[in-house]
N, C-alpha and C. Protein backbone atom coordinates (compact mmCIF):
# COMPACT_ATOMS: atom_id res chain seq x y z
N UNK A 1 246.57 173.32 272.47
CA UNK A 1 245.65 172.18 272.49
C UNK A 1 245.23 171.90 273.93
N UNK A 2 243.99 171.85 273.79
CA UNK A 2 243.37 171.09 275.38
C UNK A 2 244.23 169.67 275.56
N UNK A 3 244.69 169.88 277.41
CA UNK A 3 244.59 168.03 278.09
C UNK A 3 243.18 167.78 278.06
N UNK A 4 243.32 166.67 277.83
CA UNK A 4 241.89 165.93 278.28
C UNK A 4 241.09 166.60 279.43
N UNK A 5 241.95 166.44 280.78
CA UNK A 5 240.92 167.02 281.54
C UNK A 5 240.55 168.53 281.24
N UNK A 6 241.12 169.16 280.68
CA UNK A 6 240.68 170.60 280.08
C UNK A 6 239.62 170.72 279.61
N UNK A 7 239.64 169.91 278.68
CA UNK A 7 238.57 169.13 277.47
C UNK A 7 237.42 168.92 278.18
N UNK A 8 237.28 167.95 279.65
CA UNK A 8 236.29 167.55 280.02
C UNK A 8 235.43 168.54 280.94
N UNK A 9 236.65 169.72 281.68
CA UNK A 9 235.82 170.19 282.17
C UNK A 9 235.23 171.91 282.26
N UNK A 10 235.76 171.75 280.93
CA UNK A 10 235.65 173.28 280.22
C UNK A 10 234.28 173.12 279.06
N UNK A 11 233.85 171.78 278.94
CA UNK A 11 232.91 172.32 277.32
C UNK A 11 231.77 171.75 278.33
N UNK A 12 230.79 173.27 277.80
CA UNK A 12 230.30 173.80 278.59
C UNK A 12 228.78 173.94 277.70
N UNK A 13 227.61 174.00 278.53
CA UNK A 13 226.20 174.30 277.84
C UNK A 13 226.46 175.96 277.05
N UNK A 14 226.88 175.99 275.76
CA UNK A 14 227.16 177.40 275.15
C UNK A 14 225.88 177.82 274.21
N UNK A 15 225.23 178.77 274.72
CA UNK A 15 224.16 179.18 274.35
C UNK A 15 224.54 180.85 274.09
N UNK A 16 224.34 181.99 274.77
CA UNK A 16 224.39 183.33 274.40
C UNK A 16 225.74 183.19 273.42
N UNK A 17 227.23 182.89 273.82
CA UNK A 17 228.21 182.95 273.13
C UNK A 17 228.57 181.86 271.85
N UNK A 18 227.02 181.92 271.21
CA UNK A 18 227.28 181.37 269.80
C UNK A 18 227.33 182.12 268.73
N UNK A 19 228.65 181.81 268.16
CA UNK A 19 228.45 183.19 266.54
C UNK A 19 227.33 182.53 265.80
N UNK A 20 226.40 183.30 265.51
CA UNK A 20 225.26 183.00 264.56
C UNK A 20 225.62 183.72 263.66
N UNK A 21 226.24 184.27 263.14
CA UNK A 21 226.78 184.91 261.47
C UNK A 21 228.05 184.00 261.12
N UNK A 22 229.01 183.16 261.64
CA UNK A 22 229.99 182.49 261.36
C UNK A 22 229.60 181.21 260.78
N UNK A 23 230.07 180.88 259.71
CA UNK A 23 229.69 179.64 259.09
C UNK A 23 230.29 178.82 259.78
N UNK A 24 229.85 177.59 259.77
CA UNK A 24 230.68 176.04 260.04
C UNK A 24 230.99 175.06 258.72
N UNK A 25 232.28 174.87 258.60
CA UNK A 25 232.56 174.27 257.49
C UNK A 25 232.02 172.54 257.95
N UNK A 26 230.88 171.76 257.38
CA UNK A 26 230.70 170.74 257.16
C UNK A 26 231.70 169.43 257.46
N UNK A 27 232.90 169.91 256.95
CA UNK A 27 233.84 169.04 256.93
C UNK A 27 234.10 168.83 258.79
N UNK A 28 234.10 169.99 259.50
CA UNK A 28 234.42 169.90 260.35
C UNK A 28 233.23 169.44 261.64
N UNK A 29 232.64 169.31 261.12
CA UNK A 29 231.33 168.44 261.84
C UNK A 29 231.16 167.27 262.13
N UNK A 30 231.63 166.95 260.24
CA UNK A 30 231.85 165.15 259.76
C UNK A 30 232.65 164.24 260.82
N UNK A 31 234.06 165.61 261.03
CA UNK A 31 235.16 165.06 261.90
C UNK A 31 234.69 164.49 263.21
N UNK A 32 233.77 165.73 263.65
CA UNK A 32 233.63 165.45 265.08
C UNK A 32 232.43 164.09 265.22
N UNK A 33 231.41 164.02 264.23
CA UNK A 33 230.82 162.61 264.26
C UNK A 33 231.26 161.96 264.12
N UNK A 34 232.81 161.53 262.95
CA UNK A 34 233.76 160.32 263.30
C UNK A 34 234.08 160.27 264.15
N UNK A 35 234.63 160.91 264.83
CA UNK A 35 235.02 160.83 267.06
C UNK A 35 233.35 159.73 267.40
N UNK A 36 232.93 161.10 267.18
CA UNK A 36 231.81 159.99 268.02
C UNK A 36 230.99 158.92 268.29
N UNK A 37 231.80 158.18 266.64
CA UNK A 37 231.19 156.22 265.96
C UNK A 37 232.01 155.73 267.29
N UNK A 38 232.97 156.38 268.15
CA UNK A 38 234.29 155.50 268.73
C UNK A 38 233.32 155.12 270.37
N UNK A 39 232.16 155.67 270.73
CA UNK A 39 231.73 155.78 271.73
C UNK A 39 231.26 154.49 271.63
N UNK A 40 231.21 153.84 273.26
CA UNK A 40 230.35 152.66 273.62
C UNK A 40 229.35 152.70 272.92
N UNK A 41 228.16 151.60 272.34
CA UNK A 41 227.02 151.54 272.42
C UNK A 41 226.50 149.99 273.04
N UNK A 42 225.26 149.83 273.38
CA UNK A 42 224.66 148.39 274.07
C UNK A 42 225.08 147.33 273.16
N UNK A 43 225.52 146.15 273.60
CA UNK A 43 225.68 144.77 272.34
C UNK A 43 227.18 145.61 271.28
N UNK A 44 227.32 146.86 271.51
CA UNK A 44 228.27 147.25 270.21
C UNK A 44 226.66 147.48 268.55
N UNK A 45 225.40 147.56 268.92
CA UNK A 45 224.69 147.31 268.21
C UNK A 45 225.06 148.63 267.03
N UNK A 46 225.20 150.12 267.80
CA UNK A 46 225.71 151.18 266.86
C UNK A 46 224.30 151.09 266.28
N UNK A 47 223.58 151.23 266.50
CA UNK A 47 221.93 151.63 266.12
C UNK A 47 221.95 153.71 265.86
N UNK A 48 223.33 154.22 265.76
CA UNK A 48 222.90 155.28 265.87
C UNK A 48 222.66 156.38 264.84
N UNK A 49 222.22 157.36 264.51
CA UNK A 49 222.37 158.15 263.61
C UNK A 49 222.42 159.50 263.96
N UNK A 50 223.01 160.08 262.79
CA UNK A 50 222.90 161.89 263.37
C UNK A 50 222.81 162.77 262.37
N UNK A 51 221.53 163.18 262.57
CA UNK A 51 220.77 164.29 261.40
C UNK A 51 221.36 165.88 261.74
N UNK A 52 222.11 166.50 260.16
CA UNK A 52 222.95 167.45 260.49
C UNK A 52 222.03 168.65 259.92
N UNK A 53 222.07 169.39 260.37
CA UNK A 53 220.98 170.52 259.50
C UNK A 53 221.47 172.02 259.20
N UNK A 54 221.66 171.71 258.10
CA UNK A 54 222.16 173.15 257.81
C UNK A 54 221.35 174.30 256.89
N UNK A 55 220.39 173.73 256.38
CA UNK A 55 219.49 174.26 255.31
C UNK A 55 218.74 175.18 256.31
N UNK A 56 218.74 176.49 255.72
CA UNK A 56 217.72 177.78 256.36
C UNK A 56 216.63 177.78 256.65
N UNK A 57 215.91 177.03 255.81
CA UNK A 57 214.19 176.46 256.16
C UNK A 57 214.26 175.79 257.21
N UNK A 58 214.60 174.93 257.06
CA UNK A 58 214.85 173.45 257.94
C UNK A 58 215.29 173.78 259.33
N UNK A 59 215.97 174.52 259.44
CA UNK A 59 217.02 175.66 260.97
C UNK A 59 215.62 176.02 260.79
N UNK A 60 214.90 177.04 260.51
CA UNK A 60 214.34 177.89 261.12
C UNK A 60 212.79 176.97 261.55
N UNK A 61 212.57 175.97 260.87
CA UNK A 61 211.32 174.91 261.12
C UNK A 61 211.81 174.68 262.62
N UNK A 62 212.62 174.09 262.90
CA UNK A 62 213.00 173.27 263.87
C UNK A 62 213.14 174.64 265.11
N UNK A 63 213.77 175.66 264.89
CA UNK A 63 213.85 176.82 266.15
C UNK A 63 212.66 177.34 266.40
N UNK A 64 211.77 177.46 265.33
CA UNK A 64 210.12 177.28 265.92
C UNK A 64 209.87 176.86 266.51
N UNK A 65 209.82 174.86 266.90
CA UNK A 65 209.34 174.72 267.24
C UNK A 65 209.80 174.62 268.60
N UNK A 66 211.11 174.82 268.64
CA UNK A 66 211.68 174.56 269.64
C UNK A 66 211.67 176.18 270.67
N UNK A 67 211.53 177.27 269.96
CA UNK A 67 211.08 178.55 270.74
C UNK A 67 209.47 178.28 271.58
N UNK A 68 209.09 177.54 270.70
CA UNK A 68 207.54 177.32 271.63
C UNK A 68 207.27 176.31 272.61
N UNK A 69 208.67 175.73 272.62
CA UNK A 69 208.83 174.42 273.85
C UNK A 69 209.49 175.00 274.46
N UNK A 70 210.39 175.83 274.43
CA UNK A 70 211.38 176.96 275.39
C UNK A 70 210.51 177.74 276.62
N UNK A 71 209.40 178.76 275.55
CA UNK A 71 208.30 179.35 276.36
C UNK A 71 207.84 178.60 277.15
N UNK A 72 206.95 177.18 276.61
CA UNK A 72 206.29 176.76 277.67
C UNK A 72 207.58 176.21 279.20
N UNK A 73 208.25 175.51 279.13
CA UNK A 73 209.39 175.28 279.90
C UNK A 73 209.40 176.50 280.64
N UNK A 74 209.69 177.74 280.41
CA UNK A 74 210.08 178.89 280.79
C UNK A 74 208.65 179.27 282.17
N UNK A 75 207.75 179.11 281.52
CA UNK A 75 206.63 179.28 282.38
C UNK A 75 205.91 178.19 283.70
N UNK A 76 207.10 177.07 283.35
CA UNK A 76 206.22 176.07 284.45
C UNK A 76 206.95 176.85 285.59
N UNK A 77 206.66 175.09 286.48
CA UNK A 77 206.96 175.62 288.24
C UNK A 77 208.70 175.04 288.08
N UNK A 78 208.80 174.00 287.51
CA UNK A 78 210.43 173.74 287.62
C UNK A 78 211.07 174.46 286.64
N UNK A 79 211.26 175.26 285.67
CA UNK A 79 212.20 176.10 284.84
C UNK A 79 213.25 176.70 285.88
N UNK A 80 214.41 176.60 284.91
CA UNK A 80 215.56 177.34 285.61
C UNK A 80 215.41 178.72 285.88
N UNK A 81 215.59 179.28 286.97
CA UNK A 81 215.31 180.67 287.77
C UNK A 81 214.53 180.73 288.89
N UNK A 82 213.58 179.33 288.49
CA UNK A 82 212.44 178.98 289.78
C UNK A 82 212.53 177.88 290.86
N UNK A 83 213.15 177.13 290.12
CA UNK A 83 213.63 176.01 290.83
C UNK A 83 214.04 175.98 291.93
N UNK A 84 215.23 176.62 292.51
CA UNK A 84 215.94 177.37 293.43
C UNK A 84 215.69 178.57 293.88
N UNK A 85 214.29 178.84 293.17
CA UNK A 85 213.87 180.38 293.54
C UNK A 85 214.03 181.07 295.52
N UNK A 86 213.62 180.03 295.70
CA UNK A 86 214.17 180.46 297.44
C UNK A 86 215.52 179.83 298.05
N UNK A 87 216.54 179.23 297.46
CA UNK A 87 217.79 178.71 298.10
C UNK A 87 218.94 180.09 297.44
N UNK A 88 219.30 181.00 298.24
CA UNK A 88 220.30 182.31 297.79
C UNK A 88 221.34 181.76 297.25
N UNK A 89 221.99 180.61 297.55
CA UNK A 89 223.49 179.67 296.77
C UNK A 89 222.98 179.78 295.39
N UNK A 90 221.68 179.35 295.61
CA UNK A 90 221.74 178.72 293.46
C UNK A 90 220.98 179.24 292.90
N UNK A 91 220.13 180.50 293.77
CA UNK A 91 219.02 181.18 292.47
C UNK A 91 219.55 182.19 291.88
N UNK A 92 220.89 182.58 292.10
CA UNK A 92 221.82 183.61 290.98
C UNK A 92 221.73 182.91 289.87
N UNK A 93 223.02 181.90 289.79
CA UNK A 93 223.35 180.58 288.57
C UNK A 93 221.66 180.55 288.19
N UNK A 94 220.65 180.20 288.77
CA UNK A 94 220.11 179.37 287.65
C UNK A 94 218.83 180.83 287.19
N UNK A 95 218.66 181.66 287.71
CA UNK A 95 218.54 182.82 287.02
C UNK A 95 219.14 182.98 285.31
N UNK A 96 220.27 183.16 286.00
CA UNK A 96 221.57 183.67 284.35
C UNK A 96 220.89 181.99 283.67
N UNK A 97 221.04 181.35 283.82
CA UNK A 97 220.70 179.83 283.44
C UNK A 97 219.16 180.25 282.72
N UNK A 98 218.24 180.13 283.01
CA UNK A 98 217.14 180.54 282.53
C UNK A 98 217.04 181.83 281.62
N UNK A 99 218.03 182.67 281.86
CA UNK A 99 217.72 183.73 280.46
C UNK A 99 218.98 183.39 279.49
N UNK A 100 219.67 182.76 279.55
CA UNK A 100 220.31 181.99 278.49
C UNK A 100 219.42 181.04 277.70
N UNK A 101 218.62 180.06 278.81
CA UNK A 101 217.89 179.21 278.24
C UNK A 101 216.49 180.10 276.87
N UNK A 102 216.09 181.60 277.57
CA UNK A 102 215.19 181.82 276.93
C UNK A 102 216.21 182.31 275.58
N UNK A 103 217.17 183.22 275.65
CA UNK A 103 217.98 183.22 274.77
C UNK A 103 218.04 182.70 273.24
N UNK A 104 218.21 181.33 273.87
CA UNK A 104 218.37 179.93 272.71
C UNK A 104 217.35 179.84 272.11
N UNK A 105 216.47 180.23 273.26
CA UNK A 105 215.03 179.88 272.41
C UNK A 105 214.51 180.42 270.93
N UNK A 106 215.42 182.10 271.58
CA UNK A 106 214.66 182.76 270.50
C UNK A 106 215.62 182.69 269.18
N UNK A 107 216.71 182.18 269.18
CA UNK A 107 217.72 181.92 267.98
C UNK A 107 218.16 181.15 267.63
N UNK A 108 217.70 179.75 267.82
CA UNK A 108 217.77 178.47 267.85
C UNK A 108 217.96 178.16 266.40
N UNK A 109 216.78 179.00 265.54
CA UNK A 109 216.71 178.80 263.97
C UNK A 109 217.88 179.51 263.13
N UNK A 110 218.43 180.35 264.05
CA UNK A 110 219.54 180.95 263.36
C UNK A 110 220.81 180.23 263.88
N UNK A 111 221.17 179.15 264.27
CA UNK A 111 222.62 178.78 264.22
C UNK A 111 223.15 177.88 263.46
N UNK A 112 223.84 178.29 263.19
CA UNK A 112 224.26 177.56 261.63
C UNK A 112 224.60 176.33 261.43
N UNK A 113 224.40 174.98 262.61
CA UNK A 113 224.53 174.14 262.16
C UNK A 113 223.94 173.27 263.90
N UNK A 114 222.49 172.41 263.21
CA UNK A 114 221.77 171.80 264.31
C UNK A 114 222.17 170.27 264.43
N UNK A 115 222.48 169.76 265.02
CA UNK A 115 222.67 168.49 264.70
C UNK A 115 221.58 167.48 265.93
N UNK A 116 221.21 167.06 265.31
CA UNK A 116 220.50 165.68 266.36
C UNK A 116 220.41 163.97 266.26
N UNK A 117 221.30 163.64 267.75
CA UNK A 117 221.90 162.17 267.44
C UNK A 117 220.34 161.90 267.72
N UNK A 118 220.38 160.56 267.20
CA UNK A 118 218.99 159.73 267.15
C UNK A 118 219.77 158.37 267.51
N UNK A 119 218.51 157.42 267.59
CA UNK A 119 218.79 155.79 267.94
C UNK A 119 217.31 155.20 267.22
N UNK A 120 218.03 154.29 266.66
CA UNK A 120 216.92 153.46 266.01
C UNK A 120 216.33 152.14 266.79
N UNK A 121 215.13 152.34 266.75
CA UNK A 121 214.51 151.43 268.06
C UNK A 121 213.32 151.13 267.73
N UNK A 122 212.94 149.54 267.62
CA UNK A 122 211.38 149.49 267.04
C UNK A 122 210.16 149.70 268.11
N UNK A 123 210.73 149.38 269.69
CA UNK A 123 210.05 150.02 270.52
C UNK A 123 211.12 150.13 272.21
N UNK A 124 210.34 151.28 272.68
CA UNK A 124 211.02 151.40 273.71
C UNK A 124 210.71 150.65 274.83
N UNK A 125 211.59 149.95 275.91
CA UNK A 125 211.41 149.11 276.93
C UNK A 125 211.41 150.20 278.42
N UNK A 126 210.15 149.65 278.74
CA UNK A 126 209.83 150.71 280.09
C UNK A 126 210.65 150.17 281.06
N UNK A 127 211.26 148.58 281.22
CA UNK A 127 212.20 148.33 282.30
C UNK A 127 213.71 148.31 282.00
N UNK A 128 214.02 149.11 280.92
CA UNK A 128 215.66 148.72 280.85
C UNK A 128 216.01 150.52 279.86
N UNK A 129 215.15 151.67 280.19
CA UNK A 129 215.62 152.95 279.51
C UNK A 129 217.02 153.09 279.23
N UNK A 130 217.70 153.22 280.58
CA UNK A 130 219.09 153.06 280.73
C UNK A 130 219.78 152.36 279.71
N UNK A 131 219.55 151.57 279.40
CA UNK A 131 220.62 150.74 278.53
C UNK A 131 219.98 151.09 277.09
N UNK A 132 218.85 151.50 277.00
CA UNK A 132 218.24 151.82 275.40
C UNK A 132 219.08 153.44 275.43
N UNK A 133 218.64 154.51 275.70
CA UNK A 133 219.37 155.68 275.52
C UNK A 133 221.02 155.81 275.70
N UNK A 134 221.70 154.96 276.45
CA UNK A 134 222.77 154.55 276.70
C UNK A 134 223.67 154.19 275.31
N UNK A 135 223.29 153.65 274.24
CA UNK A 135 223.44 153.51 273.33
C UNK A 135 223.55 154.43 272.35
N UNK A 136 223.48 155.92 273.06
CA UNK A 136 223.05 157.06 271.81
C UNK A 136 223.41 158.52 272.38
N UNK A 137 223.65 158.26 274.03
CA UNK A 137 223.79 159.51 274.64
C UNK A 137 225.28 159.38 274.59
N UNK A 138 226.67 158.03 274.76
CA UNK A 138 227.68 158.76 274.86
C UNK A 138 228.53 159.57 273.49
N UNK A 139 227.70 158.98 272.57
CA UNK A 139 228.22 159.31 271.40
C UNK A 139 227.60 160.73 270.79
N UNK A 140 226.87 161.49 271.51
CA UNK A 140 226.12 162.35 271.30
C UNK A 140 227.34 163.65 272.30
N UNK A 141 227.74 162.68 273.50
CA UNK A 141 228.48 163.41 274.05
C UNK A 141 230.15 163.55 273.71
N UNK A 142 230.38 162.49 272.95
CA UNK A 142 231.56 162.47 272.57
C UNK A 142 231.84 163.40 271.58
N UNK A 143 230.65 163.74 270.57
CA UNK A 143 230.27 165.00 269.64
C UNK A 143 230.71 166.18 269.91
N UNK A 144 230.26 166.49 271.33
CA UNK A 144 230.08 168.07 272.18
C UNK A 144 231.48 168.15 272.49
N UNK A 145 232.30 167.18 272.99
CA UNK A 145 233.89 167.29 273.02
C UNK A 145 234.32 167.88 272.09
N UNK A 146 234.61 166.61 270.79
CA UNK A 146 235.14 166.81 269.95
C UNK A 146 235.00 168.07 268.85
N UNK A 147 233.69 168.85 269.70
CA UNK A 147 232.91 169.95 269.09
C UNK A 147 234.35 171.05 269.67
N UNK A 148 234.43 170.83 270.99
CA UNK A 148 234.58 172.11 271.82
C UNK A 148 236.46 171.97 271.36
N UNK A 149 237.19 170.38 271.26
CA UNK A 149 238.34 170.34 270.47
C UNK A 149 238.60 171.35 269.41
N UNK A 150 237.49 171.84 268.86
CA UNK A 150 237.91 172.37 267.71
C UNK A 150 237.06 174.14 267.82
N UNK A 151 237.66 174.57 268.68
CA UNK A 151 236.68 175.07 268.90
C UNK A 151 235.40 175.95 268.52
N UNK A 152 234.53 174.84 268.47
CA UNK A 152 232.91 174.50 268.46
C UNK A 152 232.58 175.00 269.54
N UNK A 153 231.01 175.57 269.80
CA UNK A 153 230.31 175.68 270.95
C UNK A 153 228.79 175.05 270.64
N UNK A 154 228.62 174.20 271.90
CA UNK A 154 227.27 173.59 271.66
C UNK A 154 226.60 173.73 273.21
N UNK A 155 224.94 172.94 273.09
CA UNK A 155 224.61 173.13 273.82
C UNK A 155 223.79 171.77 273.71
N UNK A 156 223.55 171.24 274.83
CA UNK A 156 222.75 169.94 275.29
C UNK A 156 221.83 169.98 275.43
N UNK A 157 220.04 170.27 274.67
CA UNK A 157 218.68 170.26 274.66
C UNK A 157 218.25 169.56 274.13
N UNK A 158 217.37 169.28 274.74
CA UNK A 158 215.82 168.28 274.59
C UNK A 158 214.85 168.86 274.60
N UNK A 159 214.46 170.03 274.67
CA UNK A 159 212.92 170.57 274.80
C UNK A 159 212.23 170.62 273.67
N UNK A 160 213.06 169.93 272.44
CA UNK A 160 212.13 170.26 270.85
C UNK A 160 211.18 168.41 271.58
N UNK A 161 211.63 167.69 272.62
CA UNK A 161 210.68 166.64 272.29
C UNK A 161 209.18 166.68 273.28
N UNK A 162 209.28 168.13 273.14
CA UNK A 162 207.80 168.64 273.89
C UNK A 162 206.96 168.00 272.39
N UNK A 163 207.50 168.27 271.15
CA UNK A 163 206.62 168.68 270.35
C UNK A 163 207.04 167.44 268.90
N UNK A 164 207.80 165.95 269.68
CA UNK A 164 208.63 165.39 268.84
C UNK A 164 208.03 164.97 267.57
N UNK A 165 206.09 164.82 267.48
CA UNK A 165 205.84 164.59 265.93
C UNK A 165 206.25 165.69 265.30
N UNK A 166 206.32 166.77 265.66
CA UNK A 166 206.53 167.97 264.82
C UNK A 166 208.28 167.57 264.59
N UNK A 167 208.98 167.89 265.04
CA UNK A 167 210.02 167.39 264.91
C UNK A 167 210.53 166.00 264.23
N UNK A 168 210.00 165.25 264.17
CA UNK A 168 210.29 164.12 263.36
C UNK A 168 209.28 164.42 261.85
N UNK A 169 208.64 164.90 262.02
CA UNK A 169 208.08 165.11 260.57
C UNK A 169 208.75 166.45 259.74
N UNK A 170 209.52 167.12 260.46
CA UNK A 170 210.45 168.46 259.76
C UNK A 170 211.49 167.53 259.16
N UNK A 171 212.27 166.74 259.82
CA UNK A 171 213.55 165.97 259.39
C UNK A 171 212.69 164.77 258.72
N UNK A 172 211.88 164.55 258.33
CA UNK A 172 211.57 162.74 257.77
C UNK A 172 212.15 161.95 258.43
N UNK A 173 211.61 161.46 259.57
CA UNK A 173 212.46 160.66 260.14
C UNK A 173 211.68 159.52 260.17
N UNK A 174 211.91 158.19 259.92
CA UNK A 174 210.96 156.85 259.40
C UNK A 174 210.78 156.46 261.04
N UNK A 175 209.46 155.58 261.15
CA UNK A 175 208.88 155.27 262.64
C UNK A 175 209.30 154.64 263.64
N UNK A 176 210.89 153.79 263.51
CA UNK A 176 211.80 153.33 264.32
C UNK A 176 212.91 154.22 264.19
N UNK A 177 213.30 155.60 264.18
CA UNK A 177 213.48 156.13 264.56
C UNK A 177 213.41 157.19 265.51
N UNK A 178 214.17 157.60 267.08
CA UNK A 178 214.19 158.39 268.06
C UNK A 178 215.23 159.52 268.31
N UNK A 179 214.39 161.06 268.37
CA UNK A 179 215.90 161.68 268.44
C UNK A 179 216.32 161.84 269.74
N UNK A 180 216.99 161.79 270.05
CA UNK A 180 218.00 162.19 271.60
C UNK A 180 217.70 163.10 272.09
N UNK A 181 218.69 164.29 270.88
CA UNK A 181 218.56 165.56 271.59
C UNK A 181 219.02 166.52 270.42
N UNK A 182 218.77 167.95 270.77
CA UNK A 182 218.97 168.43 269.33
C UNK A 182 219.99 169.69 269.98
N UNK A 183 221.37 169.35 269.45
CA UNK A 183 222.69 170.38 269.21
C UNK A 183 222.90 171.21 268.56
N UNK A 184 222.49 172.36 269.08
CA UNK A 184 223.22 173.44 268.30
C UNK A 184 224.61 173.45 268.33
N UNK A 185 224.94 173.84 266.79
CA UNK A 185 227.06 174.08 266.90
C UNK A 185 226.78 175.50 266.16
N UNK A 186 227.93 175.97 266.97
CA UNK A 186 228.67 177.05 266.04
C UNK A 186 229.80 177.23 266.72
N UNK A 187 230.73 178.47 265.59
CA UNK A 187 231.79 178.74 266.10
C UNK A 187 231.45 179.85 267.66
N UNK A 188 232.34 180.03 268.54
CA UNK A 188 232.13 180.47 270.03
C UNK A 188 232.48 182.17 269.84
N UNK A 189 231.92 182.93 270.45
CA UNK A 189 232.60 184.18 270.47
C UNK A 189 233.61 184.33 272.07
N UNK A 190 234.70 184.08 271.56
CA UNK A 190 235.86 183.92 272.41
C UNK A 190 236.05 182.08 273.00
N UNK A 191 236.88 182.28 273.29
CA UNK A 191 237.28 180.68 273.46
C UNK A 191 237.55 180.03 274.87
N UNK A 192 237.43 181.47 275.83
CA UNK A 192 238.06 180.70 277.43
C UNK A 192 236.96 180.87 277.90
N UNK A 193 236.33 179.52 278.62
CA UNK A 193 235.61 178.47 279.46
C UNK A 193 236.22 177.69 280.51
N UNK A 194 235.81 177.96 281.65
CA UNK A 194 236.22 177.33 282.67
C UNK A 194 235.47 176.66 282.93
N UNK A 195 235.55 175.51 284.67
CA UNK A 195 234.80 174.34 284.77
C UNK A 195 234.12 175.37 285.70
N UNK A 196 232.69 174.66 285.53
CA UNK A 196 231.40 175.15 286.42
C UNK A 196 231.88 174.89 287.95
N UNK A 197 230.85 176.02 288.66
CA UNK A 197 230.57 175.74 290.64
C UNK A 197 230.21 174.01 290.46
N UNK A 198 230.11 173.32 291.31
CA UNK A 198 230.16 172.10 291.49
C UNK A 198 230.20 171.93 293.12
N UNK A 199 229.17 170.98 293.26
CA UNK A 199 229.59 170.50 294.77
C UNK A 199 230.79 169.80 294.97
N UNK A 200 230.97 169.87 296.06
CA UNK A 200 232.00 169.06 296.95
C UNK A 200 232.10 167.51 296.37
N UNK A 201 232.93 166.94 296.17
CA UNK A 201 233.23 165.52 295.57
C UNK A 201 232.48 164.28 297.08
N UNK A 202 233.04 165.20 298.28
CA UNK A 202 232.42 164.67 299.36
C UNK A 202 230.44 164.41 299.13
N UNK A 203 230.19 165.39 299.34
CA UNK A 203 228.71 165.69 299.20
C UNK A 203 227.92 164.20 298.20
N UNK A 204 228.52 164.00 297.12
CA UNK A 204 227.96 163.00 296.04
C UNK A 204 228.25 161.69 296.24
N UNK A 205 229.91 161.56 296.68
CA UNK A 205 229.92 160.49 296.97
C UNK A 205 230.01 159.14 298.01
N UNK A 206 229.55 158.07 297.42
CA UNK A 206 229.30 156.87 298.12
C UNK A 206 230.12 155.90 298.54
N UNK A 207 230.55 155.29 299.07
CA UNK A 207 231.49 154.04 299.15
C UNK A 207 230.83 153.50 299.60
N UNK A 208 230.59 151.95 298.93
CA UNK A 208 230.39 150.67 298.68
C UNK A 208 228.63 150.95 298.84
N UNK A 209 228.15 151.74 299.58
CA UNK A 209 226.65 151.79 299.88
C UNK A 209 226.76 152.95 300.19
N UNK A 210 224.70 153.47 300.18
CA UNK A 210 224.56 155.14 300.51
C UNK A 210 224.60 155.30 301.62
């Protein structure tokens, strides 16, 4: 069994090393969204929901559209590989980073189980984001833990909300509803993950002021 800190700093953006022929038993999904009712939300309001997708149509609707938000991503000026394209420290990492990313793209519809936390919101406030998504991201992250507890491999994307009417009209999702982000799970091909390069603890941090 993982310590905690194992836990925290081993589950990892898992994209190439997802079994896409291994089923995920349901049950064990359910589990990891009960973990994740336990997360903070704003007021305690729990406005949240999480659309699980396992149906073959439905996977492959959604990796459409999300292969054609991948491409475009892939081609701007900030995509991973370009970003850092002239700093030698980080344009290795985000190279491998970017053909993982295209990776996902192209098999997104084949992993056997998509999940996307949402938050129900009748409109969004342009001066307080923070505390509206705040309400929906730790429990989204408490998911990806309790994913990697068991071991699950997921990955943390947003690029299906290049295209989010399309996406909210694949899932029916009613008009005060917002999705987060959309998780792929599956089982991992092999299980050891270590914690990422990381700057210096110095480098980030602040005391009392910047």
């Amino acid at each position: 069994m993982l310590s905690p800190d194992e836990l925290l700093t081993t589950t990892r953006a898992v994209r190439r090393r997802l079994d896409l022929d291994r089923p995920v038993p349901l049950e064990l999904v359910r589990e990891c969204i009960e973990i994740a009712l336990q997360a903070p939300s704003g007021s305690n309001r729990q406005t949240w929901h999480f659309v699980v997708v396992t149906d073959a149509d439905q996977r492959a609707a959604l990796g459409e559209v999300y292969g054609r938000a991948v491409r475009g991503y892939l081609a701007s000026p900030g995509a991973a590989g370009r970003l850092y394209a002239d700093d030698p420290s980080r344009a290795p990492v985000q190279t491998r980073v970017g053909s993982s990313v295209a990776y996902l793209g192209e098999v997104m519809g084949r992993v056997p189980v998509l999940v996307v936390p949402c938050l129900q919101v009748k409109r969004l406030s342009a001066s307080n984001q923070a505390g509206t998504w705040g309400s929906v991201l730790p429990a989204a992250w408490s998911y990806c833990l309790a994913a990697r507890a068991r071991d699950l491999g997921t990955a943390w994307t947003t690029l299906h909300l290049t295209y989010e009417d399309e996406v909210n009209a694949i899932l029916g999702l009613p008009a005060d509803i917002r999705t987060a982000a959309l998780i792929p799970t599956a089982y991992t091909l092999g299980t050891t993950f270590k914690p990422a390069p990381r700057q210096p603890v110095d480098e980030v941090l602040h005391l009392d002021r910047w």
